[in-house]
N, C-alpha and C. Protein backbone atom coordinates (compact mmCIF):
# COMPACT_ATOMS: atom_id res chain seq x y z
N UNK A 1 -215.35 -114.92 78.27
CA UNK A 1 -214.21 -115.20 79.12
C UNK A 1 -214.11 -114.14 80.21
N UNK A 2 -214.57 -114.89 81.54
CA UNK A 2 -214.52 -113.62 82.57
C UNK A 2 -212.86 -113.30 83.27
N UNK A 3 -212.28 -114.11 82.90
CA UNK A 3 -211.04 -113.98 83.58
C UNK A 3 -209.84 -113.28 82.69
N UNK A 4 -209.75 -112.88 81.61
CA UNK A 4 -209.16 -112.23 80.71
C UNK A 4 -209.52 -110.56 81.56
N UNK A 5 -210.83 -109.99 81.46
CA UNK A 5 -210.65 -108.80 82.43
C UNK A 5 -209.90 -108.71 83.79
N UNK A 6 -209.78 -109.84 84.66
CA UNK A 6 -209.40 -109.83 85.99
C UNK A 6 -208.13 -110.04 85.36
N UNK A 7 -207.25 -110.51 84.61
CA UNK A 7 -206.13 -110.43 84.28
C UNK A 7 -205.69 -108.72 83.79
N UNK A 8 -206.24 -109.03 83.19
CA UNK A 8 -205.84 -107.19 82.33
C UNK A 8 -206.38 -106.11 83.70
N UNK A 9 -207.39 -106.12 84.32
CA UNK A 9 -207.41 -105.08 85.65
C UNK A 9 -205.76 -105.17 86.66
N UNK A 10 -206.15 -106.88 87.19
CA UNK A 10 -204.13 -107.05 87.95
C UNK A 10 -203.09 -106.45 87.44
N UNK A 11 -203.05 -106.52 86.31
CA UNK A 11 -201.94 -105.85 85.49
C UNK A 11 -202.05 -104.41 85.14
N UNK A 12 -203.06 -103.52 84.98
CA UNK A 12 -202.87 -102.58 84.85
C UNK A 12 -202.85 -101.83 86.61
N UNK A 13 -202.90 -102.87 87.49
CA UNK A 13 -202.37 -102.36 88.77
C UNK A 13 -200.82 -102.58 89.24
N UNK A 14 -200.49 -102.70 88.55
CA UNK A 14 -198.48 -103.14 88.49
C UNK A 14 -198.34 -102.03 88.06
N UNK A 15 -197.19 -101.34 88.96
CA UNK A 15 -196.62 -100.10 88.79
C UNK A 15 -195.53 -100.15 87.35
N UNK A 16 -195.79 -99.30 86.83
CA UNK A 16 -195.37 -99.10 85.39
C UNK A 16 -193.31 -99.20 85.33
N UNK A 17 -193.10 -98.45 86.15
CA UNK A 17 -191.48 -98.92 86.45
C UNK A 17 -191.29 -99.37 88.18
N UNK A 18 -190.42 -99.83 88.37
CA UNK A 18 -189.73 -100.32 89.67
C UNK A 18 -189.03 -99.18 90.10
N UNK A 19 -189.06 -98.86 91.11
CA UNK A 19 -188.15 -97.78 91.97
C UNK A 19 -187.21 -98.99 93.28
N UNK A 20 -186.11 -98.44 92.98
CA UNK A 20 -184.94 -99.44 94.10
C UNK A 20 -184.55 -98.41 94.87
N UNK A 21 -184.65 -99.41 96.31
CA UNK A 21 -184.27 -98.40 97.68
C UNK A 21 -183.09 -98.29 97.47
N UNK A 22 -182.54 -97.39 98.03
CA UNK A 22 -180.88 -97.13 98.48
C UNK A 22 -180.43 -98.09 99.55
N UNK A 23 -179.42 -98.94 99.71
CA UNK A 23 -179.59 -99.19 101.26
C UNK A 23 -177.70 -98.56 101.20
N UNK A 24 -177.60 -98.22 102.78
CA UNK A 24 -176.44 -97.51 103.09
C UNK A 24 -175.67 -98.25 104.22
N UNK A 25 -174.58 -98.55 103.82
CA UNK A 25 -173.72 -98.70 105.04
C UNK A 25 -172.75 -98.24 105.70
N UNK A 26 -172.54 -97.97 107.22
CA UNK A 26 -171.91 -97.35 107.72
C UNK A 26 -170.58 -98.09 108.39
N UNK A 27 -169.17 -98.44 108.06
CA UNK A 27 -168.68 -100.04 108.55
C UNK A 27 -167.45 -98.80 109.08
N UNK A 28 -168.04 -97.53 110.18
CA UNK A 28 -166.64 -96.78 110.58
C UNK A 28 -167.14 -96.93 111.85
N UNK A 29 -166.23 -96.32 112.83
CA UNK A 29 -166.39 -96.29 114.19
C UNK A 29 -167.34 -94.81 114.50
N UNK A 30 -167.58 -93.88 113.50
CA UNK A 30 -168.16 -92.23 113.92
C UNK A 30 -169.86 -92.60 113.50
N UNK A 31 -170.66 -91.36 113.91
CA UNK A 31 -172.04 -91.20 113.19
C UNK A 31 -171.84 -90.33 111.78
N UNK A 32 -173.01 -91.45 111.11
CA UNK A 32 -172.66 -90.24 109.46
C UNK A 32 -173.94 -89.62 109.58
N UNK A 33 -174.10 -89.01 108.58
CA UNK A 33 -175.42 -88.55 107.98
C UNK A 33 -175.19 -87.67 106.56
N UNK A 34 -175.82 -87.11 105.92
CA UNK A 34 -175.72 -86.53 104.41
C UNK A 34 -176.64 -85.43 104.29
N UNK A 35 -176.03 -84.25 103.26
CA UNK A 35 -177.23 -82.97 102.75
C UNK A 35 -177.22 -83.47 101.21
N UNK A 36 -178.51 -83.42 100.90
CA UNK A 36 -178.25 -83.20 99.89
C UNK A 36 -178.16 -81.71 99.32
N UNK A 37 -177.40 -81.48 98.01
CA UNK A 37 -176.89 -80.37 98.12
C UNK A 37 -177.68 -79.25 97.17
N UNK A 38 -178.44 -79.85 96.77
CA UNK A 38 -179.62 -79.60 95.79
C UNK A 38 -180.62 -78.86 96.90
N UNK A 39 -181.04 -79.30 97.22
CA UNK A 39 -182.01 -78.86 98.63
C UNK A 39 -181.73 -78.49 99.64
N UNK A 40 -180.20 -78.61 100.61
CA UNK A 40 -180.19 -78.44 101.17
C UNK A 40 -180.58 -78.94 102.73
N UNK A 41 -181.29 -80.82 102.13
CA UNK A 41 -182.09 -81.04 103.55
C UNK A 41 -181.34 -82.08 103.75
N UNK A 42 -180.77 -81.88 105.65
CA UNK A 42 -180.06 -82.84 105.98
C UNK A 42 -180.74 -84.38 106.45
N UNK A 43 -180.40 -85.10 105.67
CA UNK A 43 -181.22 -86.70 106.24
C UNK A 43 -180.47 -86.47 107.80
N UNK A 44 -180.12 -85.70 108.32
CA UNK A 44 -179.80 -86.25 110.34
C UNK A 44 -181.24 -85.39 110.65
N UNK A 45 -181.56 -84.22 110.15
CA UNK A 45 -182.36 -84.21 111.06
C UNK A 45 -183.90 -84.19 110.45
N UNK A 46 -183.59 -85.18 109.70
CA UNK A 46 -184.96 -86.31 109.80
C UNK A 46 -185.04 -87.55 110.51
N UNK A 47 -184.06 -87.98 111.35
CA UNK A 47 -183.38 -89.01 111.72
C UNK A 47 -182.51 -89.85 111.30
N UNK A 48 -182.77 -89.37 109.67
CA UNK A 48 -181.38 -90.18 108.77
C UNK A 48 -179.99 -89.92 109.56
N UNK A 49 -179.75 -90.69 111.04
CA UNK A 49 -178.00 -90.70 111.20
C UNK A 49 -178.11 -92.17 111.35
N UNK A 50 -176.92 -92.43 110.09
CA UNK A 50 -176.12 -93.76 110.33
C UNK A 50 -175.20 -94.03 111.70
N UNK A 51 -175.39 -94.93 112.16
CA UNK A 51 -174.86 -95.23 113.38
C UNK A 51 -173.62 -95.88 113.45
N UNK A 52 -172.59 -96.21 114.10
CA UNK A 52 -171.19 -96.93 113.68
C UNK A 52 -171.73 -98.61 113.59
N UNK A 53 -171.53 -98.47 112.25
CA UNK A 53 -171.66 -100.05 112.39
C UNK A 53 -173.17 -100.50 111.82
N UNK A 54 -173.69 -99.67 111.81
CA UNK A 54 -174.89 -99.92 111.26
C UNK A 54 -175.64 -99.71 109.69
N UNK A 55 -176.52 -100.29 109.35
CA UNK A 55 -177.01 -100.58 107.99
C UNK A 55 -177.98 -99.66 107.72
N UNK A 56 -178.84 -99.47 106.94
CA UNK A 56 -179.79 -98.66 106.69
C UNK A 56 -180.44 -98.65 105.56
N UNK A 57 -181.92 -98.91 104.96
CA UNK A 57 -182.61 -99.21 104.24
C UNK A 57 -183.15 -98.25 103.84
N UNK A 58 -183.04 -97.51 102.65
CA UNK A 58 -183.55 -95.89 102.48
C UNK A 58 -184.22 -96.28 101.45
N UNK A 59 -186.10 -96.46 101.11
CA UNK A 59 -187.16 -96.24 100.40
C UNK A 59 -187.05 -95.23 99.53
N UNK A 60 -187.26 -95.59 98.05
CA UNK A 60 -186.82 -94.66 97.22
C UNK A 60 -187.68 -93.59 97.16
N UNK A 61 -188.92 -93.58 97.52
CA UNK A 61 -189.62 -92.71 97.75
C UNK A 61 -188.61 -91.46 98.52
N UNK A 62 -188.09 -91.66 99.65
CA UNK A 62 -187.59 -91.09 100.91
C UNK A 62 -186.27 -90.46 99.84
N UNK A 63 -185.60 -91.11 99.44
CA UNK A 63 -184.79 -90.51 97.90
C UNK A 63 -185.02 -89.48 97.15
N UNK A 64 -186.18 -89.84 96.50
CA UNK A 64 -187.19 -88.56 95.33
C UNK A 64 -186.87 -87.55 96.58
N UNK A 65 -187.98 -87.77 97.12
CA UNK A 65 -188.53 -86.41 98.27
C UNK A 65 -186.74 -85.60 98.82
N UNK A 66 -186.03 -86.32 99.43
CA UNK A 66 -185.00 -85.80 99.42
C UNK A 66 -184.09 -84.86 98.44
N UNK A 67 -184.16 -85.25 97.34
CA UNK A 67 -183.98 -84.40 95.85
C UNK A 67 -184.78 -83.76 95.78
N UNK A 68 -185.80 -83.54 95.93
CA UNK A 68 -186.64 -82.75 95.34
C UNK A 68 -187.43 -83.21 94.20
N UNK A 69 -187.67 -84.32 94.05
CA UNK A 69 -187.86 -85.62 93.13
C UNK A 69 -187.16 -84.34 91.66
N UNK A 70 -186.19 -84.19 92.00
CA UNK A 70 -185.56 -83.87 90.61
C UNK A 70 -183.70 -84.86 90.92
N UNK A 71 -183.15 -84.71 89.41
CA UNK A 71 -182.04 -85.97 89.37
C UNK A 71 -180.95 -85.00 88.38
N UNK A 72 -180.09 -84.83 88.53
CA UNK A 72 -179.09 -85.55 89.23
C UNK A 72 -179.17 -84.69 90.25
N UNK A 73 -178.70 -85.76 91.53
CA UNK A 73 -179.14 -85.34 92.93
C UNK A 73 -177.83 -86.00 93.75
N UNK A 74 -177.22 -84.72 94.56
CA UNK A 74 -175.97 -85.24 94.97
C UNK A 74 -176.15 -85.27 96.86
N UNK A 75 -175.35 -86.16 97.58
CA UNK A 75 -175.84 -86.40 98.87
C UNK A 75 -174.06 -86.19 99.49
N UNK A 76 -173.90 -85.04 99.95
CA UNK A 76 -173.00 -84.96 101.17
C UNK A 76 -172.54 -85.21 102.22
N UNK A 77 -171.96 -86.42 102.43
CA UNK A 77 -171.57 -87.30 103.54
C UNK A 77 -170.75 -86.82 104.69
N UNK A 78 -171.20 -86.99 105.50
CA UNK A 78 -170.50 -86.34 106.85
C UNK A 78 -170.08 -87.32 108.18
N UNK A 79 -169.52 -87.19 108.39
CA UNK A 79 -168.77 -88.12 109.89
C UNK A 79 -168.64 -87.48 110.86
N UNK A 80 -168.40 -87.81 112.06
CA UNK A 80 -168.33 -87.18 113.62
C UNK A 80 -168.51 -87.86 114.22
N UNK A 81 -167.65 -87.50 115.76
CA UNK A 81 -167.68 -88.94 116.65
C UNK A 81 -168.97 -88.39 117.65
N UNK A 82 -169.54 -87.26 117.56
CA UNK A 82 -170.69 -86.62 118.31
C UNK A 82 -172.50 -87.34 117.16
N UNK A 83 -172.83 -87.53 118.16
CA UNK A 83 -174.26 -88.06 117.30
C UNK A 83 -174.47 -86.81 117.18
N UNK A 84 -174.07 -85.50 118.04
CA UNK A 84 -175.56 -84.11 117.27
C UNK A 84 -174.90 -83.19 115.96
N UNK A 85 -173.29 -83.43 115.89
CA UNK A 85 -173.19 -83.06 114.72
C UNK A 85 -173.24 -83.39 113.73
N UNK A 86 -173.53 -85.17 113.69
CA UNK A 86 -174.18 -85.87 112.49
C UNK A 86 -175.39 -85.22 112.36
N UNK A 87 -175.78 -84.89 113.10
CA UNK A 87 -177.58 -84.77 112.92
C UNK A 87 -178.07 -83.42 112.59
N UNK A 88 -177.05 -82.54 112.57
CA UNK A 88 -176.95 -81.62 111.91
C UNK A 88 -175.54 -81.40 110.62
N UNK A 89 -175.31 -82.44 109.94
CA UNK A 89 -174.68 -82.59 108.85
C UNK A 89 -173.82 -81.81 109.48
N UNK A 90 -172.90 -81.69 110.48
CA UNK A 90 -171.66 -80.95 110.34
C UNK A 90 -170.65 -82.04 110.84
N UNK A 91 -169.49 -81.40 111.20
CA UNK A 91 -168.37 -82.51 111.34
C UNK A 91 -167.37 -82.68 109.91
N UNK A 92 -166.53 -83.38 109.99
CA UNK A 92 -166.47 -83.79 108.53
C UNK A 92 -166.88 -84.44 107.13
N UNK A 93 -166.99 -83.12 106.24
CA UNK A 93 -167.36 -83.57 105.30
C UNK A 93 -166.38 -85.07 104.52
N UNK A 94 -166.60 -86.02 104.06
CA UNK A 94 -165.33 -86.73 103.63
C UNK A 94 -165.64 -87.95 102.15
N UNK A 95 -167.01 -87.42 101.95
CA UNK A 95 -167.55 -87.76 100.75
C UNK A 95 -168.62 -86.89 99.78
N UNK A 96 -168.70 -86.99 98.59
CA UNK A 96 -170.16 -86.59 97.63
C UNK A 96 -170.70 -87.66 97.11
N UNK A 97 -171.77 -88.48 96.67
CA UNK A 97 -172.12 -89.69 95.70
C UNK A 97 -173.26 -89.03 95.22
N UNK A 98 -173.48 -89.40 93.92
CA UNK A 98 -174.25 -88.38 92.98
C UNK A 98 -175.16 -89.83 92.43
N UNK A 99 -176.67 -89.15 92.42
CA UNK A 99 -177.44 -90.29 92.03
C UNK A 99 -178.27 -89.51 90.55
N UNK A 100 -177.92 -90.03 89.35
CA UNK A 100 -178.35 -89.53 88.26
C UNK A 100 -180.05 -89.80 87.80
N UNK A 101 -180.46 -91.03 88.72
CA UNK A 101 -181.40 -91.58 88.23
C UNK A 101 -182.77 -91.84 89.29
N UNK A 102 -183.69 -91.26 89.65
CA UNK A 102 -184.56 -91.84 90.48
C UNK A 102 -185.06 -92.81 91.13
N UNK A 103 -184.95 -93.67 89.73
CA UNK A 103 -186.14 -94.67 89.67
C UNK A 103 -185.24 -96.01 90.16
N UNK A 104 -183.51 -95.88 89.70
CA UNK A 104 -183.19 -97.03 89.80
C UNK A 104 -182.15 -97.03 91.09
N UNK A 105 -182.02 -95.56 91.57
CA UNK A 105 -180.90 -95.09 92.98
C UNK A 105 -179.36 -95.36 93.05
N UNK A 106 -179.16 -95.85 91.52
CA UNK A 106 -177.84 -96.37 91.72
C UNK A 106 -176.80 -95.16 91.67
N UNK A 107 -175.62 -95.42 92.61
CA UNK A 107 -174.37 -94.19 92.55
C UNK A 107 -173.51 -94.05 91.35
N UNK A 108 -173.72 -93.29 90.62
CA UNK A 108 -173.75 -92.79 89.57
C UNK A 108 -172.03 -92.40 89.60
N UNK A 109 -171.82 -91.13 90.62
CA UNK A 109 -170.46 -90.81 90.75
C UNK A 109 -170.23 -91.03 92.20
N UNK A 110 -168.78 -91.07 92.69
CA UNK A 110 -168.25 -90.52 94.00
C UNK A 110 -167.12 -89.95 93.94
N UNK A 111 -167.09 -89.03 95.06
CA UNK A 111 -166.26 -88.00 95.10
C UNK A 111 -165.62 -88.49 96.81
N UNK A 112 -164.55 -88.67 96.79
CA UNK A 112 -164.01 -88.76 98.06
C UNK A 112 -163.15 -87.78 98.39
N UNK A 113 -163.55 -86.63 99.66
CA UNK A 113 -162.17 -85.44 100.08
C UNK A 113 -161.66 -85.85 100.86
N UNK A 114 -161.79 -87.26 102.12
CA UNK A 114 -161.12 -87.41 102.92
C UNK A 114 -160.57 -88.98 102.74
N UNK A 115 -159.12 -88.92 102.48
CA UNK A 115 -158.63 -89.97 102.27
C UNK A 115 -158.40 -91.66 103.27
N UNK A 116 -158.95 -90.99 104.17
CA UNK A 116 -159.09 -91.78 105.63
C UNK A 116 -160.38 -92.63 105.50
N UNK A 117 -161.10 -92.36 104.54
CA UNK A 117 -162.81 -93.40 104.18
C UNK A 117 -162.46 -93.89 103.08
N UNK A 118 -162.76 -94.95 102.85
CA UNK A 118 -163.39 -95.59 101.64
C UNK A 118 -164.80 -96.08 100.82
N UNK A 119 -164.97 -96.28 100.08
CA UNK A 119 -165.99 -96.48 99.50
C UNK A 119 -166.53 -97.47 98.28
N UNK A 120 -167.00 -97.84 98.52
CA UNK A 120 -167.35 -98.80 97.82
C UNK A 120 -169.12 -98.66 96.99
N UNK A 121 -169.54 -99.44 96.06
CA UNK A 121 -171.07 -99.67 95.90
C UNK A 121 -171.42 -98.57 94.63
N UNK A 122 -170.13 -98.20 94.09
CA UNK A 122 -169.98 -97.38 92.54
C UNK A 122 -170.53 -98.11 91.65
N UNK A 123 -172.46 -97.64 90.56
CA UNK A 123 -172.56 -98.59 89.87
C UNK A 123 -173.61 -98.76 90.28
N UNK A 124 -173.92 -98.86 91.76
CA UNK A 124 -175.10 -99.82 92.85
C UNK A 124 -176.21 -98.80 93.20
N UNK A 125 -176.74 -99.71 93.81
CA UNK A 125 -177.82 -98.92 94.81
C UNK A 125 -177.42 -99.47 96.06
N UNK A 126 -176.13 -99.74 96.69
CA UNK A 126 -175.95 -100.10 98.42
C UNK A 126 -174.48 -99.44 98.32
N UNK A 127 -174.50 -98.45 98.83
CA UNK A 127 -172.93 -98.28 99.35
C UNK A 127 -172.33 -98.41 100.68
N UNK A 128 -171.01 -98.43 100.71
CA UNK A 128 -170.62 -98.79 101.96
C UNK A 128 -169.60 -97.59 102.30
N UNK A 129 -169.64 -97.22 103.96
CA UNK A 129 -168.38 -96.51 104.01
C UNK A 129 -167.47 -96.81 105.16
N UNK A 130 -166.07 -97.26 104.81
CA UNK A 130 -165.12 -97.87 105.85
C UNK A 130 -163.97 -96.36 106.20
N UNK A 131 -163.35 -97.17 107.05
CA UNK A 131 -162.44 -96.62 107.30
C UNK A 131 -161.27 -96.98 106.26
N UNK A 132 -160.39 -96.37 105.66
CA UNK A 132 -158.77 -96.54 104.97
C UNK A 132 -158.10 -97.51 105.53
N UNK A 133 -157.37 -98.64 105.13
CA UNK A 133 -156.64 -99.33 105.40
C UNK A 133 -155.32 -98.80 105.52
């Protein structure tokens, strides 16, 4: 049976677990961006700034590397109506979301200091951040 090997080769080329992207949303009128606080490296100035209004698809790879592929790994959210102090994580800080898990990116905890955002996607791997009603 030649096709029992070509089965068992396909399959031992399937990655052993699934890694899930982050995706992020930004639904305020400012630019965000995040440190993580573990490392210290701001996703703005890798180009990670969320734009007002805009979505963002973050490869979990781009996750690990951001942590330091170590977990629990917390990401410091920042706002500003200036794109360069997003892009250097300053401005207001007005969130933390803590990702316990690598492989699966989901937000584990959130921490909100500024009562003027909301948040949503506790649980997930997509969060969202609005403005307060």
């Amino acid at each position: 049976m030649k096709i029992l090997p070509k089965i068992l080769i396909g399959l031992a080329s399937l990655p052993l677990v699934a890694h899930a992207d982050l995706t992020l949303t930004n639904a305020t009128d400012q630019y965000a961006s995040a440190m993580v606080a573990e490392t210290q490296i701001c996703a703005g100035s890798m180009g990670g700034i969320l734009k007002p209004g805009e979505s963002f698809n973050l490869a979990s790879d781009y996750v690990a590397l951001g942590c330091g592929f170590q977990a629990p790994c917390t990401a410091q959210l920042y706002v500003s109506n200036s794109r360069d102090e997003a892009a250097n994580c300053r401005g207001t800080l007005v969130a933390a979301a803590q990702i316990d898990d690598l492989d699966s990116n989901l937000i584990a905890k959130l921490k909100v200091y500024d009562s003027r955002y909301q948040f949503s996607g506790l649980g997930t791997n997509h969060g969202t951040m609005s403005k307060a009603k």
